[in-house]
PDB file of N, CA and C in Angstrom:
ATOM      1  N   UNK A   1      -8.775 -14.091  -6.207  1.00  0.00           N
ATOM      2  CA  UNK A   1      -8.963 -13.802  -4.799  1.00  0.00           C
ATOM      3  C   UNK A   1     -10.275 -13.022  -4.652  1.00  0.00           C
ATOM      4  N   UNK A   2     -10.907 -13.327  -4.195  1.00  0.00           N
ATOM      5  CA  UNK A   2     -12.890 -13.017  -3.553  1.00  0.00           C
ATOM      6  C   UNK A   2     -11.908 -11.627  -2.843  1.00  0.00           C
ATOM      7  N   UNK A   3     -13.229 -10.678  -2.981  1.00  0.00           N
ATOM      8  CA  UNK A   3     -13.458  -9.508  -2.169  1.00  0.00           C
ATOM      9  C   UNK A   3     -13.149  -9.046  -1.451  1.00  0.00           C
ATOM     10  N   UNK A   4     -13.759 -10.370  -0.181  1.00  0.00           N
ATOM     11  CA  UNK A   4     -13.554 -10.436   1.333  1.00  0.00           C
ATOM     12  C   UNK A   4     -12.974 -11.774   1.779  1.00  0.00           C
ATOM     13  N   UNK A   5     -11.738 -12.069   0.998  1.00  0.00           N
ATOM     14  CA  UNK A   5     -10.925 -13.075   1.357  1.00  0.00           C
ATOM     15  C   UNK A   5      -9.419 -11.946   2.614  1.00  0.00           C
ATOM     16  N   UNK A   6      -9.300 -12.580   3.261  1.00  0.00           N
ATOM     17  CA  UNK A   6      -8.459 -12.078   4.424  1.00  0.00           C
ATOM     18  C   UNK A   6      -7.007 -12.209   3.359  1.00  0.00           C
ATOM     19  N   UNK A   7      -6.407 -11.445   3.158  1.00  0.00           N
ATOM     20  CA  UNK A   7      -4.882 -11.613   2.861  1.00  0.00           C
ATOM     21  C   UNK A   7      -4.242 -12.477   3.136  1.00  0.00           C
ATOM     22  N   UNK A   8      -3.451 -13.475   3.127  1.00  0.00           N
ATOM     23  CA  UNK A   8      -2.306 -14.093   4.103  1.00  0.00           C
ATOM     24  C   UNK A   8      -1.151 -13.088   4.103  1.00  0.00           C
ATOM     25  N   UNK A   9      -0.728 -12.884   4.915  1.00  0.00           N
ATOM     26  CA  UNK A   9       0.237 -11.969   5.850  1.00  0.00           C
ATOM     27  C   UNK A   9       0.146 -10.417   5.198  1.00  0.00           C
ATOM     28  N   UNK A  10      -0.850 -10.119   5.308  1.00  0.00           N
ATOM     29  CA  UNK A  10      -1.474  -8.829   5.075  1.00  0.00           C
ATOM     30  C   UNK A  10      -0.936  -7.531   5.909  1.00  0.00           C
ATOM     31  N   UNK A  11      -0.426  -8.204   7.458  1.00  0.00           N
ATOM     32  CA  UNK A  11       0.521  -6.768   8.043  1.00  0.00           C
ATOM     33  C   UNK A  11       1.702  -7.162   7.471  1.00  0.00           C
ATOM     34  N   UNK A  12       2.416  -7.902   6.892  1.00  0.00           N
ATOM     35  CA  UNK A  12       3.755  -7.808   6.292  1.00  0.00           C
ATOM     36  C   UNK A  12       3.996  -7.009   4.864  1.00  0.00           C
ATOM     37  N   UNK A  13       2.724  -7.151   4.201  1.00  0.00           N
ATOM     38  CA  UNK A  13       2.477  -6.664   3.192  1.00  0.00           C
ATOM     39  C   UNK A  13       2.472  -5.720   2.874  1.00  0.00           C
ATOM     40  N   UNK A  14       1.327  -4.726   4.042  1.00  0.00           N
ATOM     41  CA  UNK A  14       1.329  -3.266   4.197  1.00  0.00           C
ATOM     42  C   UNK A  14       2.876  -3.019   4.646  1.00  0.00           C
ATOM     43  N   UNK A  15       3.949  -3.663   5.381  1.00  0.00           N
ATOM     44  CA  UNK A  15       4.753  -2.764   5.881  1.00  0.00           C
ATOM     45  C   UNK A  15       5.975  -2.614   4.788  1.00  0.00           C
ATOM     46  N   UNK A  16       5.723  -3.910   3.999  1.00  0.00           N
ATOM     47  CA  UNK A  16       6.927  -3.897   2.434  1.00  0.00           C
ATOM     48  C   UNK A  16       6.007  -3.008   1.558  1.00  0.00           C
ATOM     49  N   UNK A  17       4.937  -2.620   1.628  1.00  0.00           N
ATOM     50  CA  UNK A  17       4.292  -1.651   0.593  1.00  0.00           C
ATOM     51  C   UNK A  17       4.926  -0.028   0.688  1.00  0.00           C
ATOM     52  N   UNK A  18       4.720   0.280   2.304  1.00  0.00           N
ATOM     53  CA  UNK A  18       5.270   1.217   2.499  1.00  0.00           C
ATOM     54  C   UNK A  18       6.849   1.741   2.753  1.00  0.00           C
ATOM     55  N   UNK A  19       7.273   0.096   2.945  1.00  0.00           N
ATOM     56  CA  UNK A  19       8.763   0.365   2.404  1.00  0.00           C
ATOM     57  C   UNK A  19       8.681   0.784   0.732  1.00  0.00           C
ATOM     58  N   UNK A  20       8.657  -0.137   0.112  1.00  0.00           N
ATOM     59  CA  UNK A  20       8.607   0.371  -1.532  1.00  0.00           C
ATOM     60  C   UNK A  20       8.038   1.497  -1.646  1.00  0.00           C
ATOM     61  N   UNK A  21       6.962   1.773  -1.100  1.00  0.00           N
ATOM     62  CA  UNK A  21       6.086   3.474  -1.550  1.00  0.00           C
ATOM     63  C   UNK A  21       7.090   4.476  -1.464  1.00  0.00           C
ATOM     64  N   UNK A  22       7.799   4.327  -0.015  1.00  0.00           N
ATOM     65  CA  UNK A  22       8.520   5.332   0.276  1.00  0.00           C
ATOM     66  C   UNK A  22      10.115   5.610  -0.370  1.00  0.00           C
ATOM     67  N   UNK A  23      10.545   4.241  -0.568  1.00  0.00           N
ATOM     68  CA  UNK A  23      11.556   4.543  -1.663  1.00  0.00           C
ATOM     69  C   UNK A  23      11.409   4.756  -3.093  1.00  0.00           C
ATOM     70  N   UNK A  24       9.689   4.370  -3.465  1.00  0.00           N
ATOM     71  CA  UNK A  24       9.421   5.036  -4.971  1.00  0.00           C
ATOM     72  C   UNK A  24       9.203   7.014  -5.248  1.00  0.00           C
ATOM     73  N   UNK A  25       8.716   7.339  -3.798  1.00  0.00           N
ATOM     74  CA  UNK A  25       8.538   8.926  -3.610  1.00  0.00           C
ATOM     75  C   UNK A  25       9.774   8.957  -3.218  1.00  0.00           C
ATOM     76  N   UNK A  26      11.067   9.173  -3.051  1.00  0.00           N
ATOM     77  CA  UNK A  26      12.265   9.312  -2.712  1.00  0.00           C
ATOM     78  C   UNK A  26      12.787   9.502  -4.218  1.00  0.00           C
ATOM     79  N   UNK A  27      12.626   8.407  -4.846  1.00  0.00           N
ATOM     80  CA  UNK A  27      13.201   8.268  -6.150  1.00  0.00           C
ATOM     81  C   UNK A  27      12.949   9.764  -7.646  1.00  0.00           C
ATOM     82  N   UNK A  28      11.496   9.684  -6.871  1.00  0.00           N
ATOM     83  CA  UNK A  28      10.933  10.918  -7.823  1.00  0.00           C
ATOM     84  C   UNK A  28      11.149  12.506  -7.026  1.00  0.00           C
ATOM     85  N   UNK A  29      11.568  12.010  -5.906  1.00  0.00           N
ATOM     86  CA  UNK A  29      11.838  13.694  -5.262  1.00  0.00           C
ATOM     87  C   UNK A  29      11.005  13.947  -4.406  1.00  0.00           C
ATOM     88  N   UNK A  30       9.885  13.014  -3.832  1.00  0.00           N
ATOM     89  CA  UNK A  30       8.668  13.786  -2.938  1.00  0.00           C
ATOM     90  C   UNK A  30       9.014  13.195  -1.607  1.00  0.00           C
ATOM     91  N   UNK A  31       9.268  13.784  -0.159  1.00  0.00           N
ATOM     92  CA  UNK A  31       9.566  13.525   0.789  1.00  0.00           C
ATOM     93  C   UNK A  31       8.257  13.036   1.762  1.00  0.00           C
ATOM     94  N   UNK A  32       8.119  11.813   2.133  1.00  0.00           N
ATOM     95  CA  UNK A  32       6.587  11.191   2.889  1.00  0.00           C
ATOM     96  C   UNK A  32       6.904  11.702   4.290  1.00  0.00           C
ATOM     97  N   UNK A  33       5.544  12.022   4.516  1.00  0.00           N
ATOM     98  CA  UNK A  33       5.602  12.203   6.374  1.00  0.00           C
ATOM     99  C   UNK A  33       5.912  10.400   6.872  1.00  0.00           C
ATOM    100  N   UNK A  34       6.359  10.394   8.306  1.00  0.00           N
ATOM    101  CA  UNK A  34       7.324   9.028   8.412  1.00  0.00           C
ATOM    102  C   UNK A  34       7.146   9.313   9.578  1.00  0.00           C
ATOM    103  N   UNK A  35       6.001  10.040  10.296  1.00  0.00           N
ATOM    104  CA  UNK A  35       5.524  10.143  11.644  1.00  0.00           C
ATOM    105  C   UNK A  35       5.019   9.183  12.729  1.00  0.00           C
ATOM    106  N   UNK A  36       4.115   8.361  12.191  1.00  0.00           N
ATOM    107  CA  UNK A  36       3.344   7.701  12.371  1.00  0.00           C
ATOM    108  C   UNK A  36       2.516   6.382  12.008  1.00  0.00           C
ATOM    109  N   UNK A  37       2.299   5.389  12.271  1.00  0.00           N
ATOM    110  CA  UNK A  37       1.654   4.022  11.091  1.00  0.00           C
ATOM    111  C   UNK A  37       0.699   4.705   9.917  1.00  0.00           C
ATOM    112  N   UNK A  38      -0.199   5.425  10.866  1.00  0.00           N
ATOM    113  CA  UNK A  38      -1.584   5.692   9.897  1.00  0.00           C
ATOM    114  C   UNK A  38      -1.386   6.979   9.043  1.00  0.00           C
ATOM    115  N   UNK A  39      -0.155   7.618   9.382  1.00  0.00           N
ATOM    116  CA  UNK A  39      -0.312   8.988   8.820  1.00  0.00           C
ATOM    117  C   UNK A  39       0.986   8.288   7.565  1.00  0.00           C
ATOM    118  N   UNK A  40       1.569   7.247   7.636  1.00  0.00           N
ATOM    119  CA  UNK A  40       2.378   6.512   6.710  1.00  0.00           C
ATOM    120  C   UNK A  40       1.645   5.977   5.399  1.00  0.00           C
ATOM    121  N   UNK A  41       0.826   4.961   6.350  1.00  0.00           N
ATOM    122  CA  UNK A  41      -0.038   4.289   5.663  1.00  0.00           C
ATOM    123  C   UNK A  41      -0.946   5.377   4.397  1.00  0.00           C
ATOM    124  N   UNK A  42      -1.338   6.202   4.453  1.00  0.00           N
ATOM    125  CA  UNK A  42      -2.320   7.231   4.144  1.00  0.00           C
ATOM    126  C   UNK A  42      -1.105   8.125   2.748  1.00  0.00           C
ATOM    127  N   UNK A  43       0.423   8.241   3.268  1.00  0.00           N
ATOM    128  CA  UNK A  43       0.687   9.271   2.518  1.00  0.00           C
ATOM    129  C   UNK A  43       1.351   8.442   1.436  1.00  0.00           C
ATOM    130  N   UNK A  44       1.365   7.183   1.815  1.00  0.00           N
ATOM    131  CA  UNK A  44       1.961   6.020   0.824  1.00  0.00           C
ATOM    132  C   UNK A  44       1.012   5.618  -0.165  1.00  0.00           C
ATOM    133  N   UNK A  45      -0.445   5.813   0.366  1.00  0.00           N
ATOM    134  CA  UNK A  45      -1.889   5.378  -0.397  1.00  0.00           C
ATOM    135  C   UNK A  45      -2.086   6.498  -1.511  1.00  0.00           C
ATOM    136  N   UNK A  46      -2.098   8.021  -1.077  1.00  0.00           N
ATOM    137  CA  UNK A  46      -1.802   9.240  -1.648  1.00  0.00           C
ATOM    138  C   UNK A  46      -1.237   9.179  -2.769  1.00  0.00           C
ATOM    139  N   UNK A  47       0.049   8.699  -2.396  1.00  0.00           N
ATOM    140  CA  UNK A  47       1.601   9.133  -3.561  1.00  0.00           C
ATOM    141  C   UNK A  47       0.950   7.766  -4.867  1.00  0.00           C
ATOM    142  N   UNK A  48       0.644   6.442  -4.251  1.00  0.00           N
ATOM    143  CA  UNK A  48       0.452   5.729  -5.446  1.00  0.00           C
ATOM    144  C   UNK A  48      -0.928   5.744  -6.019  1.00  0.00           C
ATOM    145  N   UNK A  49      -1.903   6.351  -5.581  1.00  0.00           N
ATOM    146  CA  UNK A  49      -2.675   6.776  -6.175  1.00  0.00           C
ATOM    147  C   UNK A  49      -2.638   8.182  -7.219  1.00  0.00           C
ATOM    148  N   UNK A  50      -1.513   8.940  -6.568  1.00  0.00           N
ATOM    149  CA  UNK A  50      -1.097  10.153  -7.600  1.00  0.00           C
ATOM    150  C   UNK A  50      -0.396   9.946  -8.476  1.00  0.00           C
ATOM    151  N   UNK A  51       0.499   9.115  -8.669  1.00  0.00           N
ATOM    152  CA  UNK A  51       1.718   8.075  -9.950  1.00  0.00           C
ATOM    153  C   UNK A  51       0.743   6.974 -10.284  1.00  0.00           C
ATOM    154  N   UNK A  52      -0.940   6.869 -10.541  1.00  0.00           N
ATOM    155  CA  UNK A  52      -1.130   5.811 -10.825  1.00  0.00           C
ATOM    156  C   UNK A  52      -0.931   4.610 -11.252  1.00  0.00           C
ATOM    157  N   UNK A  53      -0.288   4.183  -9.714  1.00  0.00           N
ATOM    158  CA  UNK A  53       0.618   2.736  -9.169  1.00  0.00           C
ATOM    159  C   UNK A  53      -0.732   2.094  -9.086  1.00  0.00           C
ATOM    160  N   UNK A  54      -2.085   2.331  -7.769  1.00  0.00           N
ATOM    161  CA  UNK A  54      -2.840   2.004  -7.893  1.00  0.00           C
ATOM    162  C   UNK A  54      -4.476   2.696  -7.669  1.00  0.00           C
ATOM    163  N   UNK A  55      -5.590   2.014  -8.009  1.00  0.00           N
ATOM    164  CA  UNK A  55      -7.044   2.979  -8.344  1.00  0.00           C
ATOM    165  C   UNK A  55      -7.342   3.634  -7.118  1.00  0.00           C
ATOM    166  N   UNK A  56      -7.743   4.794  -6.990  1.00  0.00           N
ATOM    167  CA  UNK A  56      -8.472   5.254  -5.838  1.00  0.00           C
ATOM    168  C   UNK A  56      -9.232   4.598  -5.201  1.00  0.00           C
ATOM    169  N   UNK A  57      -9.696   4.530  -3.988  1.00  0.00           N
ATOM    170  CA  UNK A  57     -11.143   3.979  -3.111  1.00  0.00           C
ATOM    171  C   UNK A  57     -12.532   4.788  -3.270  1.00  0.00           C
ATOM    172  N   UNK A  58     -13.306   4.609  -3.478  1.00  0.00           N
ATOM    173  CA  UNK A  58     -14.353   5.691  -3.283  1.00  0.00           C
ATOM    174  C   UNK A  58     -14.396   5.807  -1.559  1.00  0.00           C
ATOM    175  N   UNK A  59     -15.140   7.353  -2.051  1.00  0.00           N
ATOM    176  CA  UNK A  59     -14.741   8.830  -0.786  1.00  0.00           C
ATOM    177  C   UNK A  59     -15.603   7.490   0.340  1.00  0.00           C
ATOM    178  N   UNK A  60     -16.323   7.002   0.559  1.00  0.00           N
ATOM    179  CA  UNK A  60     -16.944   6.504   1.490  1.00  0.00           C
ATOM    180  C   UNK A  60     -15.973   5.052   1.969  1.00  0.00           C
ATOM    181  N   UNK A  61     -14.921   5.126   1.433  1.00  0.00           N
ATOM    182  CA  UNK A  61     -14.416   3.600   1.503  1.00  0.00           C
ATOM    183  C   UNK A  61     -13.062   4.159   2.114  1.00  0.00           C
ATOM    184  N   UNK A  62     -12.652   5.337   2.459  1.00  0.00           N
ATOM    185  CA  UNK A  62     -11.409   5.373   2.841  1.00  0.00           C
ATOM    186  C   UNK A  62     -10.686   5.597   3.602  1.00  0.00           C
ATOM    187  N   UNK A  63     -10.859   4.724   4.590  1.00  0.00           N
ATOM    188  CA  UNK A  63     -10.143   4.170   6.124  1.00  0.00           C
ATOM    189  C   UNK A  63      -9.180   3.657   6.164  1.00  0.00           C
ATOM    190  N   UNK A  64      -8.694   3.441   7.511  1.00  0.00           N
ATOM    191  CA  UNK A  64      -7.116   2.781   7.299  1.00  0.00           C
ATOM    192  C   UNK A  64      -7.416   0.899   7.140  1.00  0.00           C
ATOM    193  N   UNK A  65      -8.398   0.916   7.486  1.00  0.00           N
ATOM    194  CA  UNK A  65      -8.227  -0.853   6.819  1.00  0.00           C
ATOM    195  C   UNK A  65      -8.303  -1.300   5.538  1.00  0.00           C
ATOM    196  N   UNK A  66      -9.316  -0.582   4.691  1.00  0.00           N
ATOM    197  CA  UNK A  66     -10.122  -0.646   3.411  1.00  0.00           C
ATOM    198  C   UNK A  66      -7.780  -0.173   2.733  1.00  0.00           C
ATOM    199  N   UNK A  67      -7.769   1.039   3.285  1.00  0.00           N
ATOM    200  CA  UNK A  67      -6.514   1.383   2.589  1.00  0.00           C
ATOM    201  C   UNK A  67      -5.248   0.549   2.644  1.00  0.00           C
ATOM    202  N   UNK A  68      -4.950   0.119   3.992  1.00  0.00           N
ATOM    203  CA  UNK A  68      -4.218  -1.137   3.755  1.00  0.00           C
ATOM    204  C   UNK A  68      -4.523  -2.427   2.703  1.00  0.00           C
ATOM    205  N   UNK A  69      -5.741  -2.472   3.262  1.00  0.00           N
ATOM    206  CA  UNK A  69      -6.186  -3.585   2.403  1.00  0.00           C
ATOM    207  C   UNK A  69      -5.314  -3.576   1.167  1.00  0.00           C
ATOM    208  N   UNK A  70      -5.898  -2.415   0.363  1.00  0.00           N
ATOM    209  CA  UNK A  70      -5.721  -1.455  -1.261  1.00  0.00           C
ATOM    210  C   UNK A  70      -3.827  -2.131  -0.938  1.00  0.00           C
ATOM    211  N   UNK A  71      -3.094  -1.076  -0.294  1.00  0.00           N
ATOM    212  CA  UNK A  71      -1.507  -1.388   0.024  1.00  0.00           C
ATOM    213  C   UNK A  71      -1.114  -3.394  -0.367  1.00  0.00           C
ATOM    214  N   UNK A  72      -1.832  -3.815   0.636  1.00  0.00           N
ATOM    215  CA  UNK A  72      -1.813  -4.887   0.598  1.00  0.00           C
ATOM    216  C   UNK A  72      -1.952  -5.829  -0.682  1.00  0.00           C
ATOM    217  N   UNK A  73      -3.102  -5.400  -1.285  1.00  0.00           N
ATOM    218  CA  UNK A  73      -3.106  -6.214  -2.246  1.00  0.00           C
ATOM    219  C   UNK A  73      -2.404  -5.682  -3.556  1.00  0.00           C
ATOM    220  N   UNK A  74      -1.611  -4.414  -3.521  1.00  0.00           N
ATOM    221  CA  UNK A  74      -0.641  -3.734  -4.916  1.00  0.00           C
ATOM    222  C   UNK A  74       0.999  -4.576  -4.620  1.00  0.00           C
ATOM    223  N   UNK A  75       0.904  -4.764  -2.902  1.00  0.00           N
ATOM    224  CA  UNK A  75       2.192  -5.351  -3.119  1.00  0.00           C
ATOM    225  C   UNK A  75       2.501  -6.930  -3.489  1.00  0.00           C
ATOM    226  N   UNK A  76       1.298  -7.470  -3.190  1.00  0.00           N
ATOM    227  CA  UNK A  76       0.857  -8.552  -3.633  1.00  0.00           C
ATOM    228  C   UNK A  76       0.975  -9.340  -5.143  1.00  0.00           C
ATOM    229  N   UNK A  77       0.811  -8.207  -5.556  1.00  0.00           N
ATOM    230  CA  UNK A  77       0.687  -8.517  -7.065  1.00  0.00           C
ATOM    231  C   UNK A  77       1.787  -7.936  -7.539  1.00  0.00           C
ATOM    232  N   UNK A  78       2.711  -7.305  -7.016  1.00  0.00           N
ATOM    233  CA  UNK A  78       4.047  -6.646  -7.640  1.00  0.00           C
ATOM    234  C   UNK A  78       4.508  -7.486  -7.444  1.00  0.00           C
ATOM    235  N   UNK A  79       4.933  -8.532  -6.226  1.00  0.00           N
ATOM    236  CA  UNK A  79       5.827  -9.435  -6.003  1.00  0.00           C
ATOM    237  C   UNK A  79       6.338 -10.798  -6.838  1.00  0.00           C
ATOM    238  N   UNK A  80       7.297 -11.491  -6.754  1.00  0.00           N
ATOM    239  CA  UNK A  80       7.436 -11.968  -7.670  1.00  0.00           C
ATOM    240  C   UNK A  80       6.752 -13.175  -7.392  1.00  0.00           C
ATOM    241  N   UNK A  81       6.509 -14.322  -8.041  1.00  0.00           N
ATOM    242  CA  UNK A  81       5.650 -15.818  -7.305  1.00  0.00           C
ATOM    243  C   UNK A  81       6.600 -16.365  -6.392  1.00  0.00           C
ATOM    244  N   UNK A  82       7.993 -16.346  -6.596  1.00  0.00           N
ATOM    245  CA  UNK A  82       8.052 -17.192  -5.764  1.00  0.00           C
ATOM    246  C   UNK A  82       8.891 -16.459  -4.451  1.00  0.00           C
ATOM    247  N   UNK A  83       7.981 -15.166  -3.954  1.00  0.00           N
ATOM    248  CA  UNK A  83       8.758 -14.463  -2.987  1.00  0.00           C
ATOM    249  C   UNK A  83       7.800 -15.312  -1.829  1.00  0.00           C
ATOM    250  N   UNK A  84       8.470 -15.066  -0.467  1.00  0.00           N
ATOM    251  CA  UNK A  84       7.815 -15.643   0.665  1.00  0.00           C
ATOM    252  C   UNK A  84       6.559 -14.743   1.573  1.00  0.00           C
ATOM    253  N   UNK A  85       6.520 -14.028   1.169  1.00  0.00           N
ATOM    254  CA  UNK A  85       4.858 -13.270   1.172  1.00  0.00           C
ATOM    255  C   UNK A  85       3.901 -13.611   0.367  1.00  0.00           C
ATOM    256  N   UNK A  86       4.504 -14.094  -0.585  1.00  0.00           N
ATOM    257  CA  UNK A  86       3.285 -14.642  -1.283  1.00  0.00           C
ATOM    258  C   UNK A  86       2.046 -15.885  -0.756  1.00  0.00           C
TER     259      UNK A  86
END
């Protein structure tokens, strides 16, 4: 998958990412803020970047699209082939 290839179903992706994120910080004991999309999105990006689940962004790259993106493409590749997000 190129760079700047668009995801296919890339908001479904982010929202099963942050389902899984949030039941993987549950599992280990750390409670996510659950306020908000972006303040979700962000503390789900956080936690698997701190359990290196997946690599950081560099400091200039880290917005909520670039970070979904990141979400997007960890759940992507966790999934199994023949799930229907794929």
């Amino acid at each position: 998958m190129s760079k700047t290839a668009k995801i296919h179903n890339e908001d479904k992706l982010v929202k099963k990412a942050i389902e899984v994120g949030f039941k993987m910080a549950k599992m280990q004991g750390f409670d996510l803020p659950s306020s908000t999309q972006p303040l979700k999105v962000q503390s789900v990006y956080l936690f698997l970047v701190g359990v290196k689940q997946i690599a950081p962004l560099p400091e200039d790259k880290q917005d909520g699209p670039n970070i979904k993106k990141r979400l997007a493409l960890w759940m992507h590749k966790a999934l199994p082939d023949n799930d229907p997000l794929k």
